[in-house]
C-alpha atoms as a PDB file:
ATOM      1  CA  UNK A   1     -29.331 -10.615  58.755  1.00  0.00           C
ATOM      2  CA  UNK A   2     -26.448 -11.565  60.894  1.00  0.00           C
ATOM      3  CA  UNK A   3     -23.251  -9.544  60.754  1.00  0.00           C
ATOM      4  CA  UNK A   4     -20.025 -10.850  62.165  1.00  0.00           C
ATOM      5  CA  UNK A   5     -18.005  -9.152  63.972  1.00  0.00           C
ATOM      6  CA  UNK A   6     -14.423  -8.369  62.970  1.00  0.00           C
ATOM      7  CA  UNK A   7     -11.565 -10.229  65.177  1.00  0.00           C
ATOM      8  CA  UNK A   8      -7.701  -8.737  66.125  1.00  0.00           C
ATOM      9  CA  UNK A   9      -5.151 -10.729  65.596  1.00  0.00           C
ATOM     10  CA  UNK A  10      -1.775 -10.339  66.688  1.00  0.00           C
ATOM     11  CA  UNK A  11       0.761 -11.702  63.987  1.00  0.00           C
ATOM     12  CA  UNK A  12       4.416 -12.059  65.115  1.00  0.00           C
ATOM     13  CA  UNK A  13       7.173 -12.236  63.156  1.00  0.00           C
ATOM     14  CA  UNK A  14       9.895 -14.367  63.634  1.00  0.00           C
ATOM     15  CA  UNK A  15      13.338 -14.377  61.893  1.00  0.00           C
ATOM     16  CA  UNK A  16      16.353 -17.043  62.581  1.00  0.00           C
ATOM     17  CA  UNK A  17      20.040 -14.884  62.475  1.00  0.00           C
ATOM     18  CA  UNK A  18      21.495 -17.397  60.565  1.00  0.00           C
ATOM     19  CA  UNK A  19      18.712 -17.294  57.896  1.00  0.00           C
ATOM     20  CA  UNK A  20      18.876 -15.912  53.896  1.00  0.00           C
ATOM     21  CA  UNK A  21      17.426 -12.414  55.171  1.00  0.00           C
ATOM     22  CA  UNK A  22      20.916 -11.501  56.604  1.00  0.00           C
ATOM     23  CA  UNK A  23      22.421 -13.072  53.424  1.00  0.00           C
ATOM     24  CA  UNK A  24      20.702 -10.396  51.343  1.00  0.00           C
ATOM     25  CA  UNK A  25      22.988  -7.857  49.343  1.00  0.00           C
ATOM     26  CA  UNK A  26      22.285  -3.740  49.647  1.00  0.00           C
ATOM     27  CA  UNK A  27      19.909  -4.364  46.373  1.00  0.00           C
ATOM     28  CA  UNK A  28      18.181  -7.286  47.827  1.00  0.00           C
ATOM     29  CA  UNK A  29      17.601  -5.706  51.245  1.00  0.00           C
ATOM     30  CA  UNK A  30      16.203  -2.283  49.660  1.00  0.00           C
ATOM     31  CA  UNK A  31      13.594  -4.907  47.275  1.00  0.00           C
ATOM     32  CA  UNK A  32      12.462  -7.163  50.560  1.00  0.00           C
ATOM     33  CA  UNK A  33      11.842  -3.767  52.563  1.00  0.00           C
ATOM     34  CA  UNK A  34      10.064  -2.564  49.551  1.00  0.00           C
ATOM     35  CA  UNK A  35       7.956  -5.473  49.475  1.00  0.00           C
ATOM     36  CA  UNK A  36       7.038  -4.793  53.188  1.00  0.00           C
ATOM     37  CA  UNK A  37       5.982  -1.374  52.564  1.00  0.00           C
ATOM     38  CA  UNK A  38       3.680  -2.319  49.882  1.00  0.00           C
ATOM     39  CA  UNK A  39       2.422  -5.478  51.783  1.00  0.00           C
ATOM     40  CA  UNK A  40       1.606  -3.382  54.696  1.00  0.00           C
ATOM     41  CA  UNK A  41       0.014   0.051  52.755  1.00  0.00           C
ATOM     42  CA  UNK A  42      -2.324  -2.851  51.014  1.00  0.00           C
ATOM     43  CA  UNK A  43      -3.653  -4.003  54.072  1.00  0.00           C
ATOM     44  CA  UNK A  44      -3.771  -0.610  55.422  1.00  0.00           C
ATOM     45  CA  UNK A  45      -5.520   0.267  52.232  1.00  0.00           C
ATOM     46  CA  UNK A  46      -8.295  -2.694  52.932  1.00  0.00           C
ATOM     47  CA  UNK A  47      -8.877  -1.882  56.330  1.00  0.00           C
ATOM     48  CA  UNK A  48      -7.110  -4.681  57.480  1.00  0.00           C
ATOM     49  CA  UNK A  49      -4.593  -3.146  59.820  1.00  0.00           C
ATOM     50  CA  UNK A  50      -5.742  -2.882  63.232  1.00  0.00           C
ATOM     51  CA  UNK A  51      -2.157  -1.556  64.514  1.00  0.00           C
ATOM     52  CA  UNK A  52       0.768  -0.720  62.664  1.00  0.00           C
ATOM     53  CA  UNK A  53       4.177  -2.687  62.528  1.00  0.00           C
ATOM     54  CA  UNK A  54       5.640  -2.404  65.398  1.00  0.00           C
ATOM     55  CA  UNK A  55       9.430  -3.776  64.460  1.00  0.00           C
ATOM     56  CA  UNK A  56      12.307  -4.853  67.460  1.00  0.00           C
ATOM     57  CA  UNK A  57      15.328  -4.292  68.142  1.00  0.00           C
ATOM     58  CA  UNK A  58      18.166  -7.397  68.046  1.00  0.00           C
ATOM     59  CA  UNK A  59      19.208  -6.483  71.793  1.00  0.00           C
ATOM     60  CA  UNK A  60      16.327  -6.995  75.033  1.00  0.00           C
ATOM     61  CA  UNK A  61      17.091  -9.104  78.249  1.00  0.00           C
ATOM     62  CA  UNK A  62      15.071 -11.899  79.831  1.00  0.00           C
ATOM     63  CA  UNK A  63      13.770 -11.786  83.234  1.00  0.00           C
ATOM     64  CA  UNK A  64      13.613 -15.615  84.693  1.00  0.00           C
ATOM     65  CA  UNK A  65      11.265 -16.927  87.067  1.00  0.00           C
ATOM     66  CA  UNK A  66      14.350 -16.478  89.091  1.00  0.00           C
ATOM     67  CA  UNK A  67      14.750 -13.062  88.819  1.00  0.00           C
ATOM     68  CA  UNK A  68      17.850 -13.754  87.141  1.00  0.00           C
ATOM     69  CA  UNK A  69      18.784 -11.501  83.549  1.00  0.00           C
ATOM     70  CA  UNK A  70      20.393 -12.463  80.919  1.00  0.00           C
ATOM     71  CA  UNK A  71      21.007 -10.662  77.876  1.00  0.00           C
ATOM     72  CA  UNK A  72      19.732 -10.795  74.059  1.00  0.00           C
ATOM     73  CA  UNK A  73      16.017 -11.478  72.682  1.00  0.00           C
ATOM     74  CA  UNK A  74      16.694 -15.582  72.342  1.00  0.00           C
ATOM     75  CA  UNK A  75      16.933 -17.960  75.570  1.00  0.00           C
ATOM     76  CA  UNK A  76      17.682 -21.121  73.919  1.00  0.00           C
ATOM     77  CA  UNK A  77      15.604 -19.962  70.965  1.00  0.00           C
ATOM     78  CA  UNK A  78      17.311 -20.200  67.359  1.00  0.00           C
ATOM     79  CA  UNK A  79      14.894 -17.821  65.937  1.00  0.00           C
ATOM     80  CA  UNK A  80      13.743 -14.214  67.765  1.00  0.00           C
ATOM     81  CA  UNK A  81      11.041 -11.797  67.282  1.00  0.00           C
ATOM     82  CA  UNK A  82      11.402  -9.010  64.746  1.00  0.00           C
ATOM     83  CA  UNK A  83       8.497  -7.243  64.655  1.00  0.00           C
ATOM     84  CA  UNK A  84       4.452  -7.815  64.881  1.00  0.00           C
ATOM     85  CA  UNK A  85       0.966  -6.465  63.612  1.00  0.00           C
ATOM     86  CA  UNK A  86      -2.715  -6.394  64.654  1.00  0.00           C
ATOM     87  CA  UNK A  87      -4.811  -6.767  61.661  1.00  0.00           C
ATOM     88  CA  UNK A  88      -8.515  -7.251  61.663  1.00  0.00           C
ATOM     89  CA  UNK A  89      -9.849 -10.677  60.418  1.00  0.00           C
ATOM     90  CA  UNK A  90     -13.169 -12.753  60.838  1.00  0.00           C
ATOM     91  CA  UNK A  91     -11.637 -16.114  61.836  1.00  0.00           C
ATOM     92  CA  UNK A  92      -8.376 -17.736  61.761  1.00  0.00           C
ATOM     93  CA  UNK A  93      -8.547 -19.133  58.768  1.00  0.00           C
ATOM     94  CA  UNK A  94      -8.889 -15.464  57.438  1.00  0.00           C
ATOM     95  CA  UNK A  95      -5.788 -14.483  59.287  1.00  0.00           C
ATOM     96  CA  UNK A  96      -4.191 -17.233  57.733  1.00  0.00           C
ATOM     97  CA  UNK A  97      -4.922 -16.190  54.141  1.00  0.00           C
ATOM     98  CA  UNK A  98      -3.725 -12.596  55.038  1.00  0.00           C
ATOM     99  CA  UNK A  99      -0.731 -13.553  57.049  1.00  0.00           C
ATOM    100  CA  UNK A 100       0.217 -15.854  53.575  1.00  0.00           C
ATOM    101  CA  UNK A 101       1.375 -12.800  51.579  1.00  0.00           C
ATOM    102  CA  UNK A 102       3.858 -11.762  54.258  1.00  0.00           C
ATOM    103  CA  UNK A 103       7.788 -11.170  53.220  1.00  0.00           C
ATOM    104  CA  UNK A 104       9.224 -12.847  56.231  1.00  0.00           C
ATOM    105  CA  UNK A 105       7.777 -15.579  54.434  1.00  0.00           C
ATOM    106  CA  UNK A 106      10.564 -15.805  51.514  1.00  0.00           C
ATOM    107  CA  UNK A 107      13.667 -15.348  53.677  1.00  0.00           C
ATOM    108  CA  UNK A 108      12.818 -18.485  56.545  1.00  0.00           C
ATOM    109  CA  UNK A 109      11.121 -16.537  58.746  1.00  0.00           C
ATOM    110  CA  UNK A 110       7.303 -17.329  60.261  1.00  0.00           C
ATOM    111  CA  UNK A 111       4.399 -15.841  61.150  1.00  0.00           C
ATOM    112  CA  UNK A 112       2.577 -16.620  64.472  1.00  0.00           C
ATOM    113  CA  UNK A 113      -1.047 -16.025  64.515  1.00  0.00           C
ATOM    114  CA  UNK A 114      -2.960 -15.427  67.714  1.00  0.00           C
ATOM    115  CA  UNK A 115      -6.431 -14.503  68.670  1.00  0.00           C
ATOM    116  CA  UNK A 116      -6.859 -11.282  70.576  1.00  0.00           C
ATOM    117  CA  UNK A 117      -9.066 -11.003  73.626  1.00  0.00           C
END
């Protein structure tokens, strides 16, 4: 019997500024953290998380090609990075169904999903 090996995949959240998630009031915040705790010890809990969150900060810089700098995570982005995981999945389509249940979800955010090498 043929067992398949277990993929990483790197999920990164995305957030616009301008989106409900820094509409949310003191109550709403503390729930929508909440439910990131309990999304995350789940797939702790099933073996599922490769790495642990690893969130960002709202500053950074961008070097060009140029080796000019500018400041802030977006370059003519709307919507920056705010954090990413590893998780262990089979296939994408795995990743998929596990990247589904994630909070950034209900407040306009996305979820990238890449393969690991």
């Amino acid at each position: 019997m043929k067992v398949e090996k277990m993929n990483e995949f790197l999920l990164v959240f995305r957030s616009d500024y301008d989106t409900k998630r820094l509409q949310l009031s003191a109550g709403e915040m503390h729930t929508y953290l909440k439910c990131w705790d309990d999304w995350l010890d789940y797939l702790a809990a099933q073996n599922i998380l490769a790495r642990p969150f690893q969130s960002l900060d709202d500053q950074g810089m961008i070097l060009n090609p140029n080796h000019t700098m500018e400041r802030g995570p977006y370059f003519e982005l709307k919507e920056s990075i705010t954090g990413l995981i590893v998780i262990k999945a089979m296939n994408y389509e795995e990743a998929l169904k596990i990247a589904q249940d994630c909070p950034i979800l209900e407040v306009g955010g996305n979820v990238e999903i890449r393969l690991g090498n």
